[in-house]
C-alpha atoms as a PDB file:
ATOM      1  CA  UNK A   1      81.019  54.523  66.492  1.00  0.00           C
ATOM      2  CA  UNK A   2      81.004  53.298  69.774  1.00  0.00           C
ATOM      3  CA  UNK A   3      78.456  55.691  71.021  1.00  0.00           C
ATOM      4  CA  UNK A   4      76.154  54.387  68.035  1.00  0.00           C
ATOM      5  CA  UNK A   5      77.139  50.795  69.051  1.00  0.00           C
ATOM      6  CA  UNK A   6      76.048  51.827  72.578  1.00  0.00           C
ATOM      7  CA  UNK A   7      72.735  53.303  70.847  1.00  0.00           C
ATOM      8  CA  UNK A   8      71.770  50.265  68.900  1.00  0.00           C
ATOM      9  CA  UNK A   9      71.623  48.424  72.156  1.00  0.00           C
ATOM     10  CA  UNK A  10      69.264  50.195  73.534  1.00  0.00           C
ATOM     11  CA  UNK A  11      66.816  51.635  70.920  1.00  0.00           C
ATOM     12  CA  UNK A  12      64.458  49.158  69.086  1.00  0.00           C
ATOM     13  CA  UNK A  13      63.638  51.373  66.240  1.00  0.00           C
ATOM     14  CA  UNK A  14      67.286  52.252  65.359  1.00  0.00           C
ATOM     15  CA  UNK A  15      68.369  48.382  65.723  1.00  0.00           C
ATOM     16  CA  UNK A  16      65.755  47.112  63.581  1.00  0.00           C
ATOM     17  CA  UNK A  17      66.354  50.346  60.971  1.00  0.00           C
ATOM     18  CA  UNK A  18      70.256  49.002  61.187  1.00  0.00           C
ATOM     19  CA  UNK A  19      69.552  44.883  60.712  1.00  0.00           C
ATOM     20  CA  UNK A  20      67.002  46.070  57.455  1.00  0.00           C
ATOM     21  CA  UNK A  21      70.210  47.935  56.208  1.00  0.00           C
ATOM     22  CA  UNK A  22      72.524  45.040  56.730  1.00  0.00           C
ATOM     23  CA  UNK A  23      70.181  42.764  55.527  1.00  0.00           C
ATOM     24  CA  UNK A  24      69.869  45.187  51.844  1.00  0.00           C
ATOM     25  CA  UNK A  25      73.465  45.051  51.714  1.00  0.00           C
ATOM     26  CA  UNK A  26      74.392  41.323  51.990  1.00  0.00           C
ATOM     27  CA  UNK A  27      71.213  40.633  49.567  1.00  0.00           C
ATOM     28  CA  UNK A  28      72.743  43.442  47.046  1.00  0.00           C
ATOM     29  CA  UNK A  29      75.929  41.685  47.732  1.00  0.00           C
ATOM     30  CA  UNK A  30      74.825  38.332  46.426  1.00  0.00           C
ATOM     31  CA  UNK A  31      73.054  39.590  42.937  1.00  0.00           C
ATOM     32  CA  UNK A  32      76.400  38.973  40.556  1.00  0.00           C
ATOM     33  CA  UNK A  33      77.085  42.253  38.164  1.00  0.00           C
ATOM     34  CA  UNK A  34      74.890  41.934  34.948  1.00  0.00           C
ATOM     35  CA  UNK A  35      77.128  40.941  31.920  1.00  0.00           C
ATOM     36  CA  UNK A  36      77.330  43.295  29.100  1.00  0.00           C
ATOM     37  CA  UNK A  37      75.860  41.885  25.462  1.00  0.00           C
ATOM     38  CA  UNK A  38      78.272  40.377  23.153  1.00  0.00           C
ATOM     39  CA  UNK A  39      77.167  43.214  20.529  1.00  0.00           C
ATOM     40  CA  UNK A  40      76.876  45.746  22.404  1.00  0.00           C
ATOM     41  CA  UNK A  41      80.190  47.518  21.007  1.00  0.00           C
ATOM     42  CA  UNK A  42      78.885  47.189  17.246  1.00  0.00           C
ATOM     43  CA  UNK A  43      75.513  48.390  18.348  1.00  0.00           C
ATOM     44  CA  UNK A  44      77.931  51.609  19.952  1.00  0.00           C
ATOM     45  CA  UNK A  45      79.436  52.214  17.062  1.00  0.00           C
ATOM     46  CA  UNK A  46      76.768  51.830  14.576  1.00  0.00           C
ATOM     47  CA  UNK A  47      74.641  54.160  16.593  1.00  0.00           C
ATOM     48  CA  UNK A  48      77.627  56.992  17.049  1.00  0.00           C
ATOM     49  CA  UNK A  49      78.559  56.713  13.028  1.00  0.00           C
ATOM     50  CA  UNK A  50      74.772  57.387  12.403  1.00  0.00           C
ATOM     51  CA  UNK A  51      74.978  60.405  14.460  1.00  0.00           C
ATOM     52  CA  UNK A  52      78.086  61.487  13.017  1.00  0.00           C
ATOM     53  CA  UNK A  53      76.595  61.028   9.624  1.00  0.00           C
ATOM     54  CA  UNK A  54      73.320  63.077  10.351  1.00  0.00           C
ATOM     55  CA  UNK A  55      75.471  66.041  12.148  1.00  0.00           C
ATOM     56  CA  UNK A  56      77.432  65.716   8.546  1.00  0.00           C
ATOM     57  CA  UNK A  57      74.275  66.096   6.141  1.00  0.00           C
ATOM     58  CA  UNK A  58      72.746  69.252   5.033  1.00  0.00           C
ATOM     59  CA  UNK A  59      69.304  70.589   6.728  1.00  0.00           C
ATOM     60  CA  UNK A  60      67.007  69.544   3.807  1.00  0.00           C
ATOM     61  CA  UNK A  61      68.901  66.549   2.818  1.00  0.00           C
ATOM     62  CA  UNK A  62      66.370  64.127   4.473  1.00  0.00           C
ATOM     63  CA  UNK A  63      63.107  65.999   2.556  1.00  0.00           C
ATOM     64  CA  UNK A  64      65.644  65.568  -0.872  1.00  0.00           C
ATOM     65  CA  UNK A  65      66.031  61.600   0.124  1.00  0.00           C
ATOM     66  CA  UNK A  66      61.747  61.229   0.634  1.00  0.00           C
ATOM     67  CA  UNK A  67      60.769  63.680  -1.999  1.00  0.00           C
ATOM     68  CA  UNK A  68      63.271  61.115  -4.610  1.00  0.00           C
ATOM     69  CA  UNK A  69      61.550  57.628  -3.160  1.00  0.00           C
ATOM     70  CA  UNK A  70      58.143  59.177  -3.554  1.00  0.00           C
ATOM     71  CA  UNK A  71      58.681  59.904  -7.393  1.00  0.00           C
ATOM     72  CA  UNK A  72      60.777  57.169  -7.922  1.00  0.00           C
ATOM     73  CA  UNK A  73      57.820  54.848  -6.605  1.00  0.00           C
ATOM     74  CA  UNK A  74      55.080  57.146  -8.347  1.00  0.00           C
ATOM     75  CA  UNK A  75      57.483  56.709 -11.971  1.00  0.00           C
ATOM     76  CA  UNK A  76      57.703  52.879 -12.398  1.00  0.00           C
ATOM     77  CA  UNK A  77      53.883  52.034 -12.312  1.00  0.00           C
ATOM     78  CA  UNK A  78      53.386  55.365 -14.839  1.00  0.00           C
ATOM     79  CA  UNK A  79      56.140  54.328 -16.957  1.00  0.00           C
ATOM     80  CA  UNK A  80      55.345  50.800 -17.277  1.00  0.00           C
ATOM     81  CA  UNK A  81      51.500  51.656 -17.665  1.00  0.00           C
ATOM     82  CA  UNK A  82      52.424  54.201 -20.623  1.00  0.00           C
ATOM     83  CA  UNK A  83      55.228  51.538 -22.375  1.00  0.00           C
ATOM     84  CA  UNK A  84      52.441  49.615 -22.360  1.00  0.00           C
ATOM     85  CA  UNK A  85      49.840  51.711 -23.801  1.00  0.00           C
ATOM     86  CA  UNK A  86      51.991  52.487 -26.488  1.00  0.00           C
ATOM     87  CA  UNK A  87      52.944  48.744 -27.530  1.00  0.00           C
ATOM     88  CA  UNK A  88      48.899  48.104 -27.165  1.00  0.00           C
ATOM     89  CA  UNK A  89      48.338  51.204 -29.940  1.00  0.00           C
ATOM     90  CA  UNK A  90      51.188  50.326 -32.273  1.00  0.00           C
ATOM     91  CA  UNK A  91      49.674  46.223 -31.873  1.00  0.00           C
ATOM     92  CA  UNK A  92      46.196  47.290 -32.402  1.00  0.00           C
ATOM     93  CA  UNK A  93      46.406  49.843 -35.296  1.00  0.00           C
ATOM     94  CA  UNK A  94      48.461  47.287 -37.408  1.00  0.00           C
ATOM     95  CA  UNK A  95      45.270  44.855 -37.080  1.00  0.00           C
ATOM     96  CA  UNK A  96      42.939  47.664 -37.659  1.00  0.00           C
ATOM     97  CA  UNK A  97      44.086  49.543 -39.903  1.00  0.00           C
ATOM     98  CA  UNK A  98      41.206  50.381 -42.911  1.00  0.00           C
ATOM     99  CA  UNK A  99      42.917  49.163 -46.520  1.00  0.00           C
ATOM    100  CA  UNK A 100      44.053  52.156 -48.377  1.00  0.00           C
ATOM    101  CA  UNK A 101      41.890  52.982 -51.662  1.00  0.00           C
ATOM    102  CA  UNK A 102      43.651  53.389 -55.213  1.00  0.00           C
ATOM    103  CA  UNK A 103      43.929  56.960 -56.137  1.00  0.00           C
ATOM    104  CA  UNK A 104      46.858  59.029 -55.808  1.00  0.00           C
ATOM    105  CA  UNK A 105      46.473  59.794 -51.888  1.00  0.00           C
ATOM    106  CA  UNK A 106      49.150  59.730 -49.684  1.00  0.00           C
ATOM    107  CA  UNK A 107      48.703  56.612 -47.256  1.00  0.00           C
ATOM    108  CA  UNK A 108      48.105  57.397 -43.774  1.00  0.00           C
ATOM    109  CA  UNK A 109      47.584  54.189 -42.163  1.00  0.00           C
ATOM    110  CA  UNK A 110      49.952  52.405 -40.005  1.00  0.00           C
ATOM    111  CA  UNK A 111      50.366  49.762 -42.652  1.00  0.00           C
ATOM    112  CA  UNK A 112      49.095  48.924 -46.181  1.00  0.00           C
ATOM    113  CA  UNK A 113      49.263  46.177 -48.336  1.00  0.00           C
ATOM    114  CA  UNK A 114      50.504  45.930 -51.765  1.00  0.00           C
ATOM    115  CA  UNK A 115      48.479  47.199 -54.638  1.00  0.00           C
ATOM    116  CA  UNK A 116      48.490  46.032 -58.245  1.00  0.00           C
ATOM    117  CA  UNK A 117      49.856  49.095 -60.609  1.00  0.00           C
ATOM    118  CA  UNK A 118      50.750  47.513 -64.190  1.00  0.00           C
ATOM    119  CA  UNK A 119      50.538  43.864 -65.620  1.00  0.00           C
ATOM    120  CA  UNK A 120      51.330  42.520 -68.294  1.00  0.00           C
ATOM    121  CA  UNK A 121      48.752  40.105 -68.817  1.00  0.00           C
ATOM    122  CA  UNK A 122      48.317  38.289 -71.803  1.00  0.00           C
ATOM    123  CA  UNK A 123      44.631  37.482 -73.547  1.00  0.00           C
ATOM    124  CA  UNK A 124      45.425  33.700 -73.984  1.00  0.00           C
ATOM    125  CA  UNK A 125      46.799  32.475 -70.660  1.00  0.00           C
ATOM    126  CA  UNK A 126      45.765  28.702 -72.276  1.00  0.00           C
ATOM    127  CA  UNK A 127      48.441  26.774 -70.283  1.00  0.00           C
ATOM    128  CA  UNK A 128      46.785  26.871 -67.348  1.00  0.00           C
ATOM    129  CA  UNK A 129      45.138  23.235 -66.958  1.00  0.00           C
ATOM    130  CA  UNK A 130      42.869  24.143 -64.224  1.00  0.00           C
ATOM    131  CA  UNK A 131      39.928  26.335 -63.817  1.00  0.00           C
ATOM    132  CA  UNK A 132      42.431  28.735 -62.171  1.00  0.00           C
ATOM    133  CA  UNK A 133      45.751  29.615 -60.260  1.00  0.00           C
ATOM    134  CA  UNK A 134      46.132  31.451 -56.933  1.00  0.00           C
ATOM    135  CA  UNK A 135      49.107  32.339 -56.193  1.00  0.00           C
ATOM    136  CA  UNK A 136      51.063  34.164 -53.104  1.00  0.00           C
ATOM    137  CA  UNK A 137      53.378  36.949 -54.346  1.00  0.00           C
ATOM    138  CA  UNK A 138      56.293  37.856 -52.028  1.00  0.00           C
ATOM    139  CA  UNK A 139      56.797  41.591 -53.274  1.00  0.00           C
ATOM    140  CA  UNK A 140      59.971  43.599 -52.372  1.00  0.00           C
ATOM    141  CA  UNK A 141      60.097  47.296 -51.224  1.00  0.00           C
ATOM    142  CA  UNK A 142      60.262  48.342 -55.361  1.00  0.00           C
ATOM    143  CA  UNK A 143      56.968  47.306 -55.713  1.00  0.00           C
ATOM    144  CA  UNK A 144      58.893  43.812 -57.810  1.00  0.00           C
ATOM    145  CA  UNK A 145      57.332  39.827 -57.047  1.00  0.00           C
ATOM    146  CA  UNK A 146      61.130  38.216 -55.565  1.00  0.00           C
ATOM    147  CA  UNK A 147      59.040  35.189 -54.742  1.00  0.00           C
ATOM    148  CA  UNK A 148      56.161  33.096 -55.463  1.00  0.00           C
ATOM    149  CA  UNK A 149      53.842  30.410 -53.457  1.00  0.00           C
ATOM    150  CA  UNK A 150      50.845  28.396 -55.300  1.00  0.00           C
ATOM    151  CA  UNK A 151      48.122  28.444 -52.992  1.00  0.00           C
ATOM    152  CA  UNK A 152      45.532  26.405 -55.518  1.00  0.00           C
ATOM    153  CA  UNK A 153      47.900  23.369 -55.777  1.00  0.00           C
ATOM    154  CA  UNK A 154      50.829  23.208 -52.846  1.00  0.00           C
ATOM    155  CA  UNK A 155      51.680  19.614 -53.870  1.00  0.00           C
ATOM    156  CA  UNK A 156      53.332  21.334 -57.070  1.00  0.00           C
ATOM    157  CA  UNK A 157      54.379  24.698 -55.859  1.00  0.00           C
ATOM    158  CA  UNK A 158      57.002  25.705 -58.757  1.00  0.00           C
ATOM    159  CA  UNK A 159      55.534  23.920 -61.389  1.00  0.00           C
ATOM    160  CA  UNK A 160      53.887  27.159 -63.399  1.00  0.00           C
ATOM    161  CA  UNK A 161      53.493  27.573 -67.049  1.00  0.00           C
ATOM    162  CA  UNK A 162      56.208  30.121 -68.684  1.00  0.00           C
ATOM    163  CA  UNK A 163      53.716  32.191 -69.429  1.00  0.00           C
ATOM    164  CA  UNK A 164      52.694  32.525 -66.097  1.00  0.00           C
ATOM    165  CA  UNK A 165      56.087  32.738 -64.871  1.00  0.00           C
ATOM    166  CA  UNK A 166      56.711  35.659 -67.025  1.00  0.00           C
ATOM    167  CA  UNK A 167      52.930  37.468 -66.116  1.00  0.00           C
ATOM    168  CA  UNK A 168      54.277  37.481 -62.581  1.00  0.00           C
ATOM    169  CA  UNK A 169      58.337  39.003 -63.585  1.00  0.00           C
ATOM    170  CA  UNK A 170      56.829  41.779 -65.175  1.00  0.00           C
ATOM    171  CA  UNK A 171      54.115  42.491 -62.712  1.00  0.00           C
ATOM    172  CA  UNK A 172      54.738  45.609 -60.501  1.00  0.00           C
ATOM    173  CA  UNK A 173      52.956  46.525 -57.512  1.00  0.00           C
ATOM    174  CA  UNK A 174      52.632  49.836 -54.987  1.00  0.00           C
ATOM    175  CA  UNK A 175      54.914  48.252 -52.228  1.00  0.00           C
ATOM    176  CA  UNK A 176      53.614  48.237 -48.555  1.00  0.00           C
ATOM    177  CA  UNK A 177      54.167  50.446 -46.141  1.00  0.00           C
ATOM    178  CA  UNK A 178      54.824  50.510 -42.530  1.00  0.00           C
ATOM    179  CA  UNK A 179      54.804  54.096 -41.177  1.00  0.00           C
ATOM    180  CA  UNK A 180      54.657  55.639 -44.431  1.00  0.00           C
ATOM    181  CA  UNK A 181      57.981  54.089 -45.849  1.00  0.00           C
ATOM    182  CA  UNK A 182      57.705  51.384 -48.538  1.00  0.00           C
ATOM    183  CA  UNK A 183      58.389  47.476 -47.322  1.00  0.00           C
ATOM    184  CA  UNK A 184      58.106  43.976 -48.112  1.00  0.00           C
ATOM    185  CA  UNK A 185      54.902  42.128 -48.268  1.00  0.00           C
ATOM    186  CA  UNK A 186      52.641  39.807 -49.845  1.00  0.00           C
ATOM    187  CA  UNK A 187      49.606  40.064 -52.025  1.00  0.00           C
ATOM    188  CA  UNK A 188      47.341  37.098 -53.260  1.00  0.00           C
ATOM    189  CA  UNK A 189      47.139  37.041 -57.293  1.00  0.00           C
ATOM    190  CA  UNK A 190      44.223  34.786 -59.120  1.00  0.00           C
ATOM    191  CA  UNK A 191      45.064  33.926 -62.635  1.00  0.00           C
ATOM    192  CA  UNK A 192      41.604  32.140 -64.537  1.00  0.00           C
ATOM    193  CA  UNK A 193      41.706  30.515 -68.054  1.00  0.00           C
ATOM    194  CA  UNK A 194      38.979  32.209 -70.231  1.00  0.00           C
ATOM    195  CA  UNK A 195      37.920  29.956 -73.070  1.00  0.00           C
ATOM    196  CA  UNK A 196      34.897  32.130 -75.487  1.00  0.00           C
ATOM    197  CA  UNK A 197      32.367  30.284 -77.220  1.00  0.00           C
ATOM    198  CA  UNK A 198      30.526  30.998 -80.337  1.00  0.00           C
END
């Protein structure tokens, strides 16, 4: 050391080489130790549990994981768009559906209305004041009226001759059906007075 000391003296190059040095060290000195983040342990531990995890998991785990998120997102849209289809069908063939002819077919419509099999109607309806009754008929799944609604005159809607009352007790229908089974429904009965001349 002393024999450096003695060199340092003399040479310019080695003495300005040395002060540079010293001068790196005190300034190195003076920078304070950079503080570690407050979450840097979670972030540690989060990181070596993932690792931990993926050393865990089989080889074709991750192409399982992708392969279930690409049909799971591919499945809602094609679900939803084929509920929907099938509520729009079922909606529109109730509206659309053609009225089923008499005869002794089997109906193949979504829905048909009631039809008018046997009445007993009587020649001389004469209690009927005006020119004629209309009447809404509630009928059951039998094919019998349970209910009644004058359409012609809702001020009075019970007040119906006997006669009339009795027409519509021993009227019976072809129920309506929904999906080929028989149901309730309505159907729209028009009772006229006939008066001959002559």
């Amino acid at each position: 050391m002393l024999k450096l000391n003695e060199h340092l003296k003399v040479c310019r190059n080695c003495s300005r080489e040395y002060q540079q040095l010293r001068r790196t060290q005190q300034l190195l000195a003076k920078i304070a130790r950079r503080k570690a983040p407050d979450d840097l342990a979670l972030k540690l531990r989060l990181a070596i549990s993932r690792e931990v995890a993926r050393a865990r998991q089989p080889f074709l785990h991750g192409l399982w994981v992708r392969l279930e998120n690409a049909i799971q997102g591919f499945m809602v849209p094609a679900t939803a768009g084929l509920a929907s289809a099938v509520v729009m069908f079922v909606f529109l063939m109730g509206f659309l559906a053609l009225p089923l002819r008499a005869g002794s077919d089997v109906p193949i419509f979504l829905n048909t209305a009631p039809q008018l099999v046997q009445s007993e109607f009587s020649n001389s309806l004469t209690e009927i004041k005006d020119d004629s009754v209309v009447i809404e008929a509630y009928v059951d799944s039998n094919g019998r009226v349970q209910d009644y609604r004058v359409l012609s005159d809702p001020q009075q809607p019970k007040d119906l001759p006997p006669q009339l009352k009795n027409v519509l007790i021993f009227t019976t229908f072809r129920p309506a059906t929904f999906m080929g089974r028989p149901t309730a429904g309505t159907a729209i009965l028009s009772f006229s007075k006939i008066s001959v001349k002559g």
